[in-house]
Protein backbone atom coordinates (compact mmCIF):
# COMPACT_ATOMS: atom_id res chain seq x y z
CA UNK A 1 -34.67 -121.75 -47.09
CA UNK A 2 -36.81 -120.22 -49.63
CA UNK A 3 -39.64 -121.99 -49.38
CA UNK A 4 -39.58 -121.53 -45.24
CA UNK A 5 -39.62 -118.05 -46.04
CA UNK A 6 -42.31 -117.71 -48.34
CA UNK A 7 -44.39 -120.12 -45.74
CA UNK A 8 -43.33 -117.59 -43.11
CA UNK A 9 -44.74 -114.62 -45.02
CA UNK A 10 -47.76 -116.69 -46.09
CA UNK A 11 -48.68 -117.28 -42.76
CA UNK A 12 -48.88 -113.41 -41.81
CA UNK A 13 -45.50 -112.94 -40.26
CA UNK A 14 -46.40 -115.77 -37.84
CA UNK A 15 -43.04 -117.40 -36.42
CA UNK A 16 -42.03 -120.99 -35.93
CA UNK A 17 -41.08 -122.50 -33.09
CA UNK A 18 -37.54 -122.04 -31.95
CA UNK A 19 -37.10 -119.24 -35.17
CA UNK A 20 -34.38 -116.56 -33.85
CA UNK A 21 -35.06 -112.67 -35.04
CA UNK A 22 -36.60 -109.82 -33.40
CA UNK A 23 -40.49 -111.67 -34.08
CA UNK A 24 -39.11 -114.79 -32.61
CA UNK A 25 -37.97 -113.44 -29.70
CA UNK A 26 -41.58 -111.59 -29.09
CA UNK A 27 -42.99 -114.94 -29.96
CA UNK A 28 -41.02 -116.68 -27.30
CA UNK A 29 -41.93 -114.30 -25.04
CA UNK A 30 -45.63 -114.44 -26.11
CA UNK A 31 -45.37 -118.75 -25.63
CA UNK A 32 -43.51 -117.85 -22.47
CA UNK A 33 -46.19 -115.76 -20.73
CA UNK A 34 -49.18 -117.82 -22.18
CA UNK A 35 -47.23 -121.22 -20.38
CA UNK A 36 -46.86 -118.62 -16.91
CA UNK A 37 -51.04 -117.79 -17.36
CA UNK A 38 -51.52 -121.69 -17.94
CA UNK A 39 -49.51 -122.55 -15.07
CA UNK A 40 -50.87 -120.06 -12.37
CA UNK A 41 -54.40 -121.36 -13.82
CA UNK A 42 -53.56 -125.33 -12.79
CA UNK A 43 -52.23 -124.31 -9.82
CA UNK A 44 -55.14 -122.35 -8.67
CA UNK A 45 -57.36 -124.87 -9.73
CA UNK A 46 -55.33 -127.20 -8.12
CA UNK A 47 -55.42 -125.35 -4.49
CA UNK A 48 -59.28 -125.02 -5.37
CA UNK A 49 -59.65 -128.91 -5.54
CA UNK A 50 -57.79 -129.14 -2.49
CA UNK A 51 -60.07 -126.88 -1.05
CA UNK A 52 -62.94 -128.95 -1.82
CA UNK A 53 -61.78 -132.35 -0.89
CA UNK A 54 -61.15 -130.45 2.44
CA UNK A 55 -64.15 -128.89 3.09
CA UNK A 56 -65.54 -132.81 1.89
CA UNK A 57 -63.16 -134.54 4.37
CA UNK A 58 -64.49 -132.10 6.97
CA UNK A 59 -68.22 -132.44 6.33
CA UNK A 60 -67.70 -136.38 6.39
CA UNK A 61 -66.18 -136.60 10.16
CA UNK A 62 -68.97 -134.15 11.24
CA UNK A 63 -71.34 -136.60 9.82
CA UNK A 64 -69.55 -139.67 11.08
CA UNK A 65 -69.45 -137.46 14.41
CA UNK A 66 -73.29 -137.13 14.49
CA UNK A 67 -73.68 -140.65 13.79
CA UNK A 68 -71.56 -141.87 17.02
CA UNK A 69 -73.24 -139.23 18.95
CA UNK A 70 -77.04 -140.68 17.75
CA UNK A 71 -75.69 -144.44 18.09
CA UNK A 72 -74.83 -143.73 21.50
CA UNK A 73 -77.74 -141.98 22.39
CA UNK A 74 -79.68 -144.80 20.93
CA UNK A 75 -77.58 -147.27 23.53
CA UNK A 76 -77.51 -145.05 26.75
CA UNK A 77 -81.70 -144.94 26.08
CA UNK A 78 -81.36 -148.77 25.55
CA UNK A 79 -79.68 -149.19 28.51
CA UNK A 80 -82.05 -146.94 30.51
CA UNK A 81 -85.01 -148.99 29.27
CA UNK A 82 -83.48 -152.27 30.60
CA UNK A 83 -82.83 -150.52 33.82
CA UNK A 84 -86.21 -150.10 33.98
CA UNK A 85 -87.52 -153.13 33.11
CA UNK A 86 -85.45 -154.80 35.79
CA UNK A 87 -86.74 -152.20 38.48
C-alpha cells in the first residue's frame, strides 16, 4: 500500500481507476461526463451519416428517375420516327 501511495502522489494527485475517496469520486465523475460528451458525439455523428446516406439514396432515385424519363423519351421519339417512315 505504500508504494501505491507514493505512485499516487508522484503522479500529481492523479487517481486510479476504481480508487474510492473524495478525488476518486470527482474522478469518476470526470470519466463519467467525458464517456456522456463521447457518447452524444457518436451519436450525432451517427444521425449525421444517416443524414448523408439519405440525402445519397435520394439523389440516386432522382438520377435513376431522369434516366427512365430520357430512355423513354428516347423510345416514344423512336417510335414516332417509325411512324413516319411507314406513312
Amino acid at each position: 500500500m505504500g508504494e501505491k501511495e507514493e505512485a499516487w502522489i508522484g503522479k500529481d494527485m492523479k487517481v486510479w481507476k476504481g480508487q474510492t475517496g473524495e478525488m476518486g469520486e470527482e474522478r469518476d465523475e470526470e470519466e463519467e461526463e467525458e464517456e456522456e460528451e463521447e457518447e452524444e458525439e457518436e451519436k450525432e455523428n451517427e444521425e449525421e451519416e444517416e443524414e448523408e446516406n439519405e440525402e445519397e439514396n435520394e439523389e440516386e432515385e432522382e438520377e435513376e428517375e431522369e434516366e427512365k424519363e430520357e430512355e423513354e423519351e428516347e423510345e416514344e421519339k423512336k417510335k414516332e420516327k417509325e411512324n413516319e417512315k411507314e406513312n
